[in-house]
Each structure stands twice: as structure tokens, then as C-alpha cells.
C-alpha atoms as a PDB file:
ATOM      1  CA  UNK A   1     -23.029  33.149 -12.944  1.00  0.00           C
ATOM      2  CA  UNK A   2     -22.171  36.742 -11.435  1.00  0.00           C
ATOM      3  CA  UNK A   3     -19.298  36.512 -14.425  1.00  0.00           C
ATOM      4  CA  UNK A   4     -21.789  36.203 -17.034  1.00  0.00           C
ATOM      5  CA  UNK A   5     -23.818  38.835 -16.331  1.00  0.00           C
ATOM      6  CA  UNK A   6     -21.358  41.456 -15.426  1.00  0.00           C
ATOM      7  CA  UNK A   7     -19.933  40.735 -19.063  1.00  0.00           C
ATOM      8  CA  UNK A   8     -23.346  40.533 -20.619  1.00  0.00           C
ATOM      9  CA  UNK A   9     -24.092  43.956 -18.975  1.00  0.00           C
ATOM     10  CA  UNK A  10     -20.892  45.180 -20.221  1.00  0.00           C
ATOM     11  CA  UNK A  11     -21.110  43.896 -23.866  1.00  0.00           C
ATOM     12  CA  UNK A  12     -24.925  45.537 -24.002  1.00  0.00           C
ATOM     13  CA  UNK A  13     -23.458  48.829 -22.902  1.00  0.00           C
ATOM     14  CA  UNK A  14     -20.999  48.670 -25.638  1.00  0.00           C
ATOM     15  CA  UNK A  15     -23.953  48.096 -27.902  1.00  0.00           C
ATOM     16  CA  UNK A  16     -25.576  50.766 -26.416  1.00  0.00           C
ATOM     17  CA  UNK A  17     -23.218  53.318 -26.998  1.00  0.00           C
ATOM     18  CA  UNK A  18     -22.341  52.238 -30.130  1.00  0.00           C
ATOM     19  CA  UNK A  19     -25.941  51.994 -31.711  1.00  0.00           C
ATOM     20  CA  UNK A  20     -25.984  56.250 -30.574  1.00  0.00           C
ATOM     21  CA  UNK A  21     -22.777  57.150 -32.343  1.00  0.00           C
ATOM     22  CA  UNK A  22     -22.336  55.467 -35.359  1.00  0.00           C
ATOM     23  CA  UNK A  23     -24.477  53.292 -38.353  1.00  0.00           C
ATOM     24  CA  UNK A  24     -24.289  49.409 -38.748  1.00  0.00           C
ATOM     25  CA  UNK A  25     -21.416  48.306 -40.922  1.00  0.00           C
ATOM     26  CA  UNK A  26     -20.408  45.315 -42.882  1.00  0.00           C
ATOM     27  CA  UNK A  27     -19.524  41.451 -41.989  1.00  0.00           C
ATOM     28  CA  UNK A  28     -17.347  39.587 -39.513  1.00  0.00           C
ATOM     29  CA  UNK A  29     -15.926  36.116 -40.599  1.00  0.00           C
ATOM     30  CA  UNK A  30     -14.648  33.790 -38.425  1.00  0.00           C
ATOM     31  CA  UNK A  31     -13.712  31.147 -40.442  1.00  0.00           C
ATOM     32  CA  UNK A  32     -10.652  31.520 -42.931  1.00  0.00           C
ATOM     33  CA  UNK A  33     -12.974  28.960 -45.313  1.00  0.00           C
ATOM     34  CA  UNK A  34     -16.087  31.263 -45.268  1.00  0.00           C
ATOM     35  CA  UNK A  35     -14.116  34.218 -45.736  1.00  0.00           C
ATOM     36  CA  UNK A  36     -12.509  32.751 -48.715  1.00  0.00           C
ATOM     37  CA  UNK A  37     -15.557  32.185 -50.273  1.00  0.00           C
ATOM     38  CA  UNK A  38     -17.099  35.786 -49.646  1.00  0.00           C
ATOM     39  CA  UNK A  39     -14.286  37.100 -51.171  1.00  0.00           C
ATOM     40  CA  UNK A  40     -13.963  34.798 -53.965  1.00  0.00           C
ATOM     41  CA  UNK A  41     -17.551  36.483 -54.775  1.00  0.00           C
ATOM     42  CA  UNK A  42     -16.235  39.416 -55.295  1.00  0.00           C
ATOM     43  CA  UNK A  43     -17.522  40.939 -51.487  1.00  0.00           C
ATOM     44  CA  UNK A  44     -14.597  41.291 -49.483  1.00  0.00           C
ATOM     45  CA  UNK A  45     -14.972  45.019 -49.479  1.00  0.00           C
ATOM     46  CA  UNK A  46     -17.789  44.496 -47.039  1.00  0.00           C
ATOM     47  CA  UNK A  47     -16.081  42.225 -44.393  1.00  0.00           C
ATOM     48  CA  UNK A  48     -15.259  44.574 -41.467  1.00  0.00           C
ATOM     49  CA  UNK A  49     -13.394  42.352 -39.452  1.00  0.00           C
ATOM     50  CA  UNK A  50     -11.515  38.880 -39.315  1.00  0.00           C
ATOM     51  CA  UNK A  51      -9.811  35.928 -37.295  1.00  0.00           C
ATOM     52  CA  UNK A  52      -6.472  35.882 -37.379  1.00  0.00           C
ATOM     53  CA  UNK A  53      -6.634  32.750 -39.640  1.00  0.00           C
ATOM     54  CA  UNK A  54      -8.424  34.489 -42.559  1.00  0.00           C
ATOM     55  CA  UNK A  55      -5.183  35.293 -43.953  1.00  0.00           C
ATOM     56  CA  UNK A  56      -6.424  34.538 -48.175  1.00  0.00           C
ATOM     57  CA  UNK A  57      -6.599  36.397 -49.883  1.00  0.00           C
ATOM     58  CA  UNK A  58      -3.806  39.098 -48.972  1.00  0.00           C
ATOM     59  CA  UNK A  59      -6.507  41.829 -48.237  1.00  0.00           C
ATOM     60  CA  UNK A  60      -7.973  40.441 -46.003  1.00  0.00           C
ATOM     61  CA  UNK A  61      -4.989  40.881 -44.057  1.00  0.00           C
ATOM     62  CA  UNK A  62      -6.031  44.403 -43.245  1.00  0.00           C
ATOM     63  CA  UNK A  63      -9.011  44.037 -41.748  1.00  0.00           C
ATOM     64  CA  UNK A  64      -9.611  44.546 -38.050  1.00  0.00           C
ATOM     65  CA  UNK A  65      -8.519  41.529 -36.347  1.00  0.00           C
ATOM     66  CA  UNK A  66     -11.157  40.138 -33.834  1.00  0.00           C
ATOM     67  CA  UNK A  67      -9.260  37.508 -32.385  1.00  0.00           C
ATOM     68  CA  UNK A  68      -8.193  33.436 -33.622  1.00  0.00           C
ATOM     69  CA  UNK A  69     -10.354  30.968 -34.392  1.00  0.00           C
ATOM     70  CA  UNK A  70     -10.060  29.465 -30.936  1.00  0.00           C
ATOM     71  CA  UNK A  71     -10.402  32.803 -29.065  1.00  0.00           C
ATOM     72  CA  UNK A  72     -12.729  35.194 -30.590  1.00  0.00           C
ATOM     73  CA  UNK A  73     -13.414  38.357 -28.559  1.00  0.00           C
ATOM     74  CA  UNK A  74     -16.332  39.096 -28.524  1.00  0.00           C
ATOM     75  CA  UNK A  75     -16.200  42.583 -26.830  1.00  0.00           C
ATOM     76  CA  UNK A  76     -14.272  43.695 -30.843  1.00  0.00           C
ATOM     77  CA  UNK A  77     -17.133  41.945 -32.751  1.00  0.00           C
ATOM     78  CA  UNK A  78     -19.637  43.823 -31.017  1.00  0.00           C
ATOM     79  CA  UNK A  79     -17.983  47.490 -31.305  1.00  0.00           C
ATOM     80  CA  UNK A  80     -17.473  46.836 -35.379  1.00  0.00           C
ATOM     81  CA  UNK A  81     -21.466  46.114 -34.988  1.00  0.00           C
ATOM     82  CA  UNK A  82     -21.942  43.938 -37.829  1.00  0.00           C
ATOM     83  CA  UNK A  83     -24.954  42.991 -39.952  1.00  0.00           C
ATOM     84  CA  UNK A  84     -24.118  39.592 -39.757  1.00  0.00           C
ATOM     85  CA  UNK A  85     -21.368  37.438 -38.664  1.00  0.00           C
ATOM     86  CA  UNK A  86     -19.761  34.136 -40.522  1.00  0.00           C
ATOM     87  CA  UNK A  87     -18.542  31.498 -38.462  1.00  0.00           C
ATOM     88  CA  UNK A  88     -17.660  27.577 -38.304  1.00  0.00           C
ATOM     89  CA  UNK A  89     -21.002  25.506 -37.499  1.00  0.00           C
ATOM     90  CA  UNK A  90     -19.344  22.932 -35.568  1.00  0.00           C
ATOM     91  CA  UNK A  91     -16.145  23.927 -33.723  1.00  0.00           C
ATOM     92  CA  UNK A  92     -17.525  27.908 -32.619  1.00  0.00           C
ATOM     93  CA  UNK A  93     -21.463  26.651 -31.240  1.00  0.00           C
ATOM     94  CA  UNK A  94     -20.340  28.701 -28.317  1.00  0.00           C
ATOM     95  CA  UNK A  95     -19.913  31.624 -29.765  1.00  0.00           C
ATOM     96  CA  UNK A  96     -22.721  31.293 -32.122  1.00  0.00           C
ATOM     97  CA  UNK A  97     -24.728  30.777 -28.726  1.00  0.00           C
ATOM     98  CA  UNK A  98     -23.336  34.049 -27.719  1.00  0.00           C
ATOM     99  CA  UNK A  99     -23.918  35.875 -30.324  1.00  0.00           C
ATOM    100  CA  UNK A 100     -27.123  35.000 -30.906  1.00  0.00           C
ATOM    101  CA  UNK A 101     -28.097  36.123 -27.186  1.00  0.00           C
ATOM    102  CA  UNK A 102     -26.972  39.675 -28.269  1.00  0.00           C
ATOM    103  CA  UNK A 103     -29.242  39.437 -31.490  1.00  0.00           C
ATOM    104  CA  UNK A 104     -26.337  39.821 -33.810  1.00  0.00           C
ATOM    105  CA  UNK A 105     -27.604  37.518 -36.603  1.00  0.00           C
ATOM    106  CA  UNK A 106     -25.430  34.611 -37.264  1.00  0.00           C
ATOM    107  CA  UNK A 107     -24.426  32.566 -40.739  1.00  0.00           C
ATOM    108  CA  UNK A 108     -23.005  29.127 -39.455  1.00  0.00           C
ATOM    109  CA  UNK A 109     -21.628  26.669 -42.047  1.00  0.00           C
ATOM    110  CA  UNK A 110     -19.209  23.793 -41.695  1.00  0.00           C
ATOM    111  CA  UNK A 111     -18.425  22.026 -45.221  1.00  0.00           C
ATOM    112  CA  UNK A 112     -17.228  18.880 -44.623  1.00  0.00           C
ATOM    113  CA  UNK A 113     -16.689  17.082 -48.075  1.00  0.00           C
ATOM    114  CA  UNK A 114     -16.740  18.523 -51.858  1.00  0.00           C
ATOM    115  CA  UNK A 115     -20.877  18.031 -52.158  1.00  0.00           C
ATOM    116  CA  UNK A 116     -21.183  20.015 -49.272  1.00  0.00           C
ATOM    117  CA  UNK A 117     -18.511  22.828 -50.018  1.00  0.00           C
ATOM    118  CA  UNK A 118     -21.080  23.246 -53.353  1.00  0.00           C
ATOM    119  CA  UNK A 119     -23.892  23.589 -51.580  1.00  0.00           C
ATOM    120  CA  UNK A 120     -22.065  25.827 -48.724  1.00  0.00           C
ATOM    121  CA  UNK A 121     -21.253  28.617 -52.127  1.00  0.00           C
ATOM    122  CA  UNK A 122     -24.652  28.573 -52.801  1.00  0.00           C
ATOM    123  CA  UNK A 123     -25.577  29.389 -49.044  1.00  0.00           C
ATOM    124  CA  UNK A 124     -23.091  32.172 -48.588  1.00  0.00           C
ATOM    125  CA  UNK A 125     -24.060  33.940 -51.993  1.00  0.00           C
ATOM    126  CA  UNK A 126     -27.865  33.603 -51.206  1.00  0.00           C
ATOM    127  CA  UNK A 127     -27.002  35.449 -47.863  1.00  0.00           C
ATOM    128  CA  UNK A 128     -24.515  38.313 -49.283  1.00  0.00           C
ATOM    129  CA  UNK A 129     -26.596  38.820 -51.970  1.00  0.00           C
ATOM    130  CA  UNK A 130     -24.889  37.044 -54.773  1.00  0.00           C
ATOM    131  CA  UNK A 131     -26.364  34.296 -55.956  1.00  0.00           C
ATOM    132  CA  UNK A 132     -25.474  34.710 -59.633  1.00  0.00           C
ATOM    133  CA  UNK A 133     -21.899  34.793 -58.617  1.00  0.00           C
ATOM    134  CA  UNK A 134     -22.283  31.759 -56.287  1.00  0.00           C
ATOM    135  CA  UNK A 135     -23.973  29.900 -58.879  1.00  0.00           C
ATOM    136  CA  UNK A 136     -21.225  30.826 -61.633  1.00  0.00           C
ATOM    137  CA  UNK A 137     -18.738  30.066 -58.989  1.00  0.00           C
ATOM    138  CA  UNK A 138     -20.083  26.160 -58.116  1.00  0.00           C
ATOM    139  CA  UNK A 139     -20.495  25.576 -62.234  1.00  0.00           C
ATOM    140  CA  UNK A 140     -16.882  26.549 -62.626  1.00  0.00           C
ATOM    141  CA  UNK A 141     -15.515  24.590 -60.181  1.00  0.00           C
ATOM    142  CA  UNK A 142     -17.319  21.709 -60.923  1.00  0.00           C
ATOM    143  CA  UNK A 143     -16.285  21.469 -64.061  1.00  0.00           C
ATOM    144  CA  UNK A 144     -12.703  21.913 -62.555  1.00  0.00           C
ATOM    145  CA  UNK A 145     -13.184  19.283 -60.811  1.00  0.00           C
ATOM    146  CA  UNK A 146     -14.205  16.943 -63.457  1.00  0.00           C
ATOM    147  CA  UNK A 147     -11.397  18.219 -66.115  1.00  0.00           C
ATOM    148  CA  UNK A 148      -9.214  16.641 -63.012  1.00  0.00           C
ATOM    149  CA  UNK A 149     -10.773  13.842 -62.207  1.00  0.00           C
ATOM    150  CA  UNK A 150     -11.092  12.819 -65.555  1.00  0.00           C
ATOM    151  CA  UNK A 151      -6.943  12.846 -65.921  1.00  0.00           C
ATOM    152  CA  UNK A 152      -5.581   9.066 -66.805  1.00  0.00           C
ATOM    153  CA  UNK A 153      -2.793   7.799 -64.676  1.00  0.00           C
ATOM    154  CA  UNK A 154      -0.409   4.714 -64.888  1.00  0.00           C
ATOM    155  CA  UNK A 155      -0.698   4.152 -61.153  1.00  0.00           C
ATOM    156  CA  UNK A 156      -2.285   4.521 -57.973  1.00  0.00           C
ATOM    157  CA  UNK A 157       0.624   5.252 -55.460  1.00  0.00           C
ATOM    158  CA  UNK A 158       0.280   4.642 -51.852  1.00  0.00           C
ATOM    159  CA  UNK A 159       0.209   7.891 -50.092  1.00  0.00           C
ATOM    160  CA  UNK A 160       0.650   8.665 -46.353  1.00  0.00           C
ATOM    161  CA  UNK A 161      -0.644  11.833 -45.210  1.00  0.00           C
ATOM    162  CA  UNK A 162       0.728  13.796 -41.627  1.00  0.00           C
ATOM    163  CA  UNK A 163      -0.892  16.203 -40.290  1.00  0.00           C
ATOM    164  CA  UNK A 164       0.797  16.131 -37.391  1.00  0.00           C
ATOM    165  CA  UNK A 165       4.428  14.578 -36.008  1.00  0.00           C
ATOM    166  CA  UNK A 166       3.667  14.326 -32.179  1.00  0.00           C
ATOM    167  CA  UNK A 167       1.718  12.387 -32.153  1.00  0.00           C
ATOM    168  CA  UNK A 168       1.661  10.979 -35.550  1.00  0.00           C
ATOM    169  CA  UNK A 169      -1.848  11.992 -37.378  1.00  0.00           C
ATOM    170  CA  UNK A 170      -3.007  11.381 -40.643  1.00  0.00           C
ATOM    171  CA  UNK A 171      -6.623  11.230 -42.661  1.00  0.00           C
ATOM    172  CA  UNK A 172      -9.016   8.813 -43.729  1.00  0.00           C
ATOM    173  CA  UNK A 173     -10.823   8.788 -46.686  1.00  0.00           C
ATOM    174  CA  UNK A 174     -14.307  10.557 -45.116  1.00  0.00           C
ATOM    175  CA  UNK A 175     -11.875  13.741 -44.677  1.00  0.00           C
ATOM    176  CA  UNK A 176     -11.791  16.560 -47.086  1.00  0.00           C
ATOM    177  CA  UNK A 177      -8.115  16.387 -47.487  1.00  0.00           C
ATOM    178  CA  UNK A 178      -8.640  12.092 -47.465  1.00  0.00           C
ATOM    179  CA  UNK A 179     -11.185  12.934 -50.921  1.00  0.00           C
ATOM    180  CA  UNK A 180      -8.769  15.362 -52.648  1.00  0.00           C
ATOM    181  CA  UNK A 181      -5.957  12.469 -52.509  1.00  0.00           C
ATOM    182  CA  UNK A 182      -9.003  10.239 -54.017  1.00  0.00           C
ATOM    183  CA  UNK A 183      -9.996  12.714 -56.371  1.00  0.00           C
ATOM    184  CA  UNK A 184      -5.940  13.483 -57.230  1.00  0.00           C
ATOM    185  CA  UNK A 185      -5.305   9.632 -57.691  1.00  0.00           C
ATOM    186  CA  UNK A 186      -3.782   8.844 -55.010  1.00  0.00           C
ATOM    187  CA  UNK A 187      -4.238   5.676 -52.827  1.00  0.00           C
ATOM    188  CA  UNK A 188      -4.347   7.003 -48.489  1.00  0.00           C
ATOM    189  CA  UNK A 189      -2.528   4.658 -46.922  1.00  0.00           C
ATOM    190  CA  UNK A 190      -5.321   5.212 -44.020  1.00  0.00           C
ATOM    191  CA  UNK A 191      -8.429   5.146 -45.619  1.00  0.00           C
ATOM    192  CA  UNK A 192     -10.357   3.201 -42.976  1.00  0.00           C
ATOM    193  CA  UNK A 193      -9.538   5.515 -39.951  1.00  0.00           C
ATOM    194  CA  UNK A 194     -12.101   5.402 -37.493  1.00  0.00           C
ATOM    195  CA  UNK A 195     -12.264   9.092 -37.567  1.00  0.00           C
ATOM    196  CA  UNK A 196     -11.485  11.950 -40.349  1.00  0.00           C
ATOM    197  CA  UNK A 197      -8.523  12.651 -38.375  1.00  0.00           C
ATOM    198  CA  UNK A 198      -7.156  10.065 -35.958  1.00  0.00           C
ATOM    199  CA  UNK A 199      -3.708   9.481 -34.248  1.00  0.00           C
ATOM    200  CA  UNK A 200      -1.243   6.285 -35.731  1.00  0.00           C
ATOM    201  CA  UNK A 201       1.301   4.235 -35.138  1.00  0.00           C
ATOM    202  CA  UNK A 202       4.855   4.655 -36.755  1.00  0.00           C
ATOM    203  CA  UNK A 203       5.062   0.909 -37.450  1.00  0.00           C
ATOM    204  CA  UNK A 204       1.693   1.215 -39.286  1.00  0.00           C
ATOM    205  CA  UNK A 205       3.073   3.598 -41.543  1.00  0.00           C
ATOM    206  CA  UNK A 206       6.746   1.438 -41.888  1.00  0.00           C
ATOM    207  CA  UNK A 207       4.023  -2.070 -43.153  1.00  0.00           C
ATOM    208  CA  UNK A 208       2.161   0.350 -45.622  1.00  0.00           C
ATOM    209  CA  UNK A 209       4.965   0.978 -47.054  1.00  0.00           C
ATOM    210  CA  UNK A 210       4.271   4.679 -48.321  1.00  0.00           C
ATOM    211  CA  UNK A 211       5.642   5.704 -51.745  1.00  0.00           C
ATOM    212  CA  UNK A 212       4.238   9.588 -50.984  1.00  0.00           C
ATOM    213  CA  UNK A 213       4.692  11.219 -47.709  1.00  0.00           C
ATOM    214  CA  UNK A 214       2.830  14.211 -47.582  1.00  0.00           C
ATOM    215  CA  UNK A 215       3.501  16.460 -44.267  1.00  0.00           C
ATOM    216  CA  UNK A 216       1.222  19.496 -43.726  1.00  0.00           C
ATOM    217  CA  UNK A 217       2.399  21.304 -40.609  1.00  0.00           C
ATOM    218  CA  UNK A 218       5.555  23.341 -39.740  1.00  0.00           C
ATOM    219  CA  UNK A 219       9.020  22.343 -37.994  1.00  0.00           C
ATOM    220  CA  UNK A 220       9.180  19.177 -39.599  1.00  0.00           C
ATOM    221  CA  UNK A 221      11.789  18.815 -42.458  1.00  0.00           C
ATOM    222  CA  UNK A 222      12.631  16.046 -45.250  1.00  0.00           C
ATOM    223  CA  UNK A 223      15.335  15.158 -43.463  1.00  0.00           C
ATOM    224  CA  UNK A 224      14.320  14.871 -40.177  1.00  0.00           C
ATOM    225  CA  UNK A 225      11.108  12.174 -41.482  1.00  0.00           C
ATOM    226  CA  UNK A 226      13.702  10.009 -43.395  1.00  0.00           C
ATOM    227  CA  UNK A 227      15.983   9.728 -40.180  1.00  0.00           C
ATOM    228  CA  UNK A 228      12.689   8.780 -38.310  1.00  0.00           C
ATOM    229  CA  UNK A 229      13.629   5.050 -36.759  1.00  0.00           C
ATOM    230  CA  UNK A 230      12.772   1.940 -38.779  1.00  0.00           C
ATOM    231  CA  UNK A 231      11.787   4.313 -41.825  1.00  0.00           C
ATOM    232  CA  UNK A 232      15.027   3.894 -44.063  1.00  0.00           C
ATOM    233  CA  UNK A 233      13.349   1.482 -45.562  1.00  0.00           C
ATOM    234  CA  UNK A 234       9.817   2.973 -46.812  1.00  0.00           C
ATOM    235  CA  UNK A 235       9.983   3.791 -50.339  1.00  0.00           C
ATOM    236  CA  UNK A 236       9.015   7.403 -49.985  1.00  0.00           C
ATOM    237  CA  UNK A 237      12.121   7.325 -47.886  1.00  0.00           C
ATOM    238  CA  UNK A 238      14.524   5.840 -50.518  1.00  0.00           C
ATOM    239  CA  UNK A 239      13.277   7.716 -53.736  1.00  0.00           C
ATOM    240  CA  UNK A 240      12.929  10.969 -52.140  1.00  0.00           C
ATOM    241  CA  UNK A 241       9.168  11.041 -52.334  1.00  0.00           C
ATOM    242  CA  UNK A 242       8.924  13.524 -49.213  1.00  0.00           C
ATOM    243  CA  UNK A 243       6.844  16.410 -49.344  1.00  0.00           C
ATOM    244  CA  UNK A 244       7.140  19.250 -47.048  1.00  0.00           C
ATOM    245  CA  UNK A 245       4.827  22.812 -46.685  1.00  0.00           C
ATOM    246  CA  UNK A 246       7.778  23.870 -48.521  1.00  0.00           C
ATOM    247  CA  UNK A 247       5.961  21.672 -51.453  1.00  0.00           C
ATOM    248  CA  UNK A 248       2.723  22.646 -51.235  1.00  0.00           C
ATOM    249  CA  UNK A 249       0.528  25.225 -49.495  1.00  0.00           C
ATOM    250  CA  UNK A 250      -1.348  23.521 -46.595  1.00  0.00           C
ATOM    251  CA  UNK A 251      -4.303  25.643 -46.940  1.00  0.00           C
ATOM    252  CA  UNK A 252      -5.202  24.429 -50.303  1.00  0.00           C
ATOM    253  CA  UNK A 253      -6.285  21.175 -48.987  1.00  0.00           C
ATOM    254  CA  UNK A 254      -7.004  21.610 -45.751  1.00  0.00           C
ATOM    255  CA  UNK A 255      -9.232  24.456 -46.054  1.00  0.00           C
ATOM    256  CA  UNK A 256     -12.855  23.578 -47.948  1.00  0.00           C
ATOM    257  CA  UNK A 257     -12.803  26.628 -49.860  1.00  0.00           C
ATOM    258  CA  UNK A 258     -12.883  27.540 -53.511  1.00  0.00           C
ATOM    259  CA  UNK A 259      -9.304  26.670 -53.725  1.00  0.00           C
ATOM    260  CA  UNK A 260      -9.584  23.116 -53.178  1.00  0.00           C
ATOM    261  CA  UNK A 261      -9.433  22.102 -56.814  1.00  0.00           C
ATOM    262  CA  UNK A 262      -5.832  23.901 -56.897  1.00  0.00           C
ATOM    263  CA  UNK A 263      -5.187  21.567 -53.933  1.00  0.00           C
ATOM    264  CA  UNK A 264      -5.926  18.694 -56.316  1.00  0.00           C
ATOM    265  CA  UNK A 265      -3.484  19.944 -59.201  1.00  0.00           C
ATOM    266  CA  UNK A 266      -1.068  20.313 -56.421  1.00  0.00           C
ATOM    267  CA  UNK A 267      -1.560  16.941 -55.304  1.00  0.00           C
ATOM    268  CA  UNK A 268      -1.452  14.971 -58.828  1.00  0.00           C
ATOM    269  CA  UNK A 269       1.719  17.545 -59.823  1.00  0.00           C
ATOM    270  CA  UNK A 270       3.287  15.438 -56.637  1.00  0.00           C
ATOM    271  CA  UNK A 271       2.381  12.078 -56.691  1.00  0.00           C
ATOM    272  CA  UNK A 272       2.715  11.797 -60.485  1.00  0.00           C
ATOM    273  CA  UNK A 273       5.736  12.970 -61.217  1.00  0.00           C
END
């Protein structure tokens, strides 16, 4: 308790002192998906500072760094003294508690599927002051999004998804990344997951027989997943239907930004070859 009060007494000071020298500045964002979107409406001028994650687009790579998403210091957000700050709803309610203590307002948003990453445009242009632009933005990629959905394929190939080798992880269909295969034509191997993102068995991914594997973390190579026990046999393994980051750019469909619909041209490019 004696903690939290020394460093709330210390963060006011810095308020303090900073309020008497200098004029309020521009944004802080948080989350690499929110800052996409900010930019992609034309405003990334007025973001001040970022998490270490917020890494597109490229100039956003020199703005003052206030920590990762995990570990945000709070101490740097406070001297930049921003108007408002942009964070993840769900996974930062800490700091967003935090924050809100020291009367910094806060923007909180956590897009979950495609619906919601629509409606989460509209949000962020109605608070930066850019609602045309959000509005152009949503109509655009909508119809994006229907020019590739509306794409005719011969098949539906079975498509296994890792987001991560140790343990083995993968996606169900209530995921973003589990509707962009959907939305790609692609069958998930692991639609019914209990969870968006749940651990599996290797065996369960040897009886699905796979003819994608998808991979979306570093370290891991093509070679190293074929020589995986017991998987000689998948037919992903034998036709050479691996696909590494090398591939693809994680960040297209993991993150629920405006980029997602690239993530989907990505995805049919690869499992429609």
C-alpha cells in the first residue's frame, strides 16, 4: 500500500512539473491495432508516443517509445502528457485503471471479429476527429471484403493454423484469424476449439490430416514441422503445403486492423495455389 502511494505521489509530481513548463501534446497508443487505424486516418502526426509493438506503419517507428504492450511505463506516458491515450480494452484494464486515477482520459477498444473491427473505425475517427475518413475507411473495406469473399473456388482445403510450437496452439473459428481463413476459403481444421486460442494435441493434427499448415511465430522452419514425429504422412507434409512467416506477414491476420483484408488475399494466394 506504502508502494502505491509513494509512486502515485511521484507520478503527480511529474504532472506537476510538467503542467508548469510545457503545453499538452498529442496521443499515446498502446495497441499496435489502434495505432494502425489512427494512422490509416491520416493522424499519425499527432501520436506522441508508442508501445514497442506499434511497429506499422514505418513512422511510427520514431515515436517515443513508452514501453511493450505487457509493460507500459507509466512514469513516460505521463511526462509526454497526452490528451488522450489508446489502449487494448481487455488485456491493459490495469493500466486503464491507472490512468484513469491520474485523469488522463482513456480510449479503450478491443475488436474481436470483422463486425466489430467496423464499428471500432468508426469509434476511433469519432474520437480523433475524423469521422468522414473513418466512415470512407469502413465503406472501402467492406467492399474489400466482399470483392473477396465473393471469389469462386474449386475446393475447401483443410487448413491447420499454429500459433505456437511449444505447446502446440492453433484457432477456432470465433477467432479473428479463425474468420479470415473462413472468409479466405479455407476449412480450420479446429473450428470447434473451446476457446479462440487453445492448446492441441500433435496426433489431433496427424487424424485431420491438414493439406495447409500455416505457422505464425518465429524459430520454427519448413523443415523442422515436416520432421515433426508421425507427420510424414499429413498431406501438407508431402506436397509441400508449409507456410512459414517467411510466407506471409503475421501481423496481417493477427492484428484486427485495417489490414486484415490484405491478410485475406494473403491467405487465398496460399491455400489456392
Amino acid at each position: 500500500m506504502l508502494k502505491k502511494i509513494t509512486f502515485l505521489l511521484i507520478i503527480s509530481t511529474i504532472i506537476l512539473s510538467c503542467t508548469s513548463s510545457s503545453s499538452t501534446q498529442g496521443w499515446v497508443v498502446t495497441s499496435p491495432e489502434l495505432a494502425e487505424i489512427i494512422a490509416k486516418l491520416g493522424a499519425a502526426e499527432s501520436i506522441v508516443g508508442v508501445t514497442k509493438e506499434c511497429d506499422f506503419p514505418p513512422e511510427l517507428q520514431n515515436k517515443t517509445l513508452v514501453g511493450t504492450f505487457g509493460h507500459v511505463d507509466l512514469e513516460k506516458i505521463v511526462r509526454l502528457q497526452p490528451q488522450k491515450i489508446f489502449i487494448t480494452a481487455l488485456e491493459q484494464d490495469q493500466l486503464r485503471s491507472q490512468l484513469q486515477k491520474l485523469q488522463i482520459p482513456v480510449v479503450a477498444a478491443y475488436p474481436q471479429d470483422i463486425p466489430q473491427l467496423l464499428d471500432t473505425i468508426i469509434k476511433i475517427g469519432n474520437e480523433i476527429d475524423k469521422p468522414q475518413a473513418a466512415q470512407k475507411l469502413r465503406s472501402r473495406l467492406e467492399q474489400q471484403l466482399q470483392q473477396l469473399q465473393a471469389r469462386k473456388f474449386a475446393q475447401t482445403p483443410r487448413v491447420y493454423i499454429e500459433i505456437y510450437g511449444e505447446p502446440l496452439m492453433s484457432v477456432s473459428d470465433s477467432s479473428f484469424m479463425g474468420q479470415l481463413l473462413q472468409a479466405a476459403g479455407g476449412k480450420n481444421i479446429f473450428s470447434t476449439l473451446p476457446r479462440d486460442y487453445s492448446r492441441i494435441s500433435p496426433e489431433k493434427v496427424i487424424a485431420a490430416d491438414p493439406q495447409i499448415i500455416i505457422t505464425t511465430y518465429p524459430g520454427v522452419t519448413k523443415a523442422q514441422i515436416a520432421a515433426r514425429k508421425g507427420w510424414q504422412n499429413i498431406s501438407a507434409v508431402q506436397n509441400g503445403r508449409i507456410y512459414t512467416i517467411q510466407d506471409i506477414d503475421p501481423d496481417i491476420i493477427l492484428r484486427a486492423s485495417p489490414r486484415f483484408v490484405q491478410g485475406i488475399a494473403k491467405l487465398q494466394e496460399l491455400i489456392h495455389e
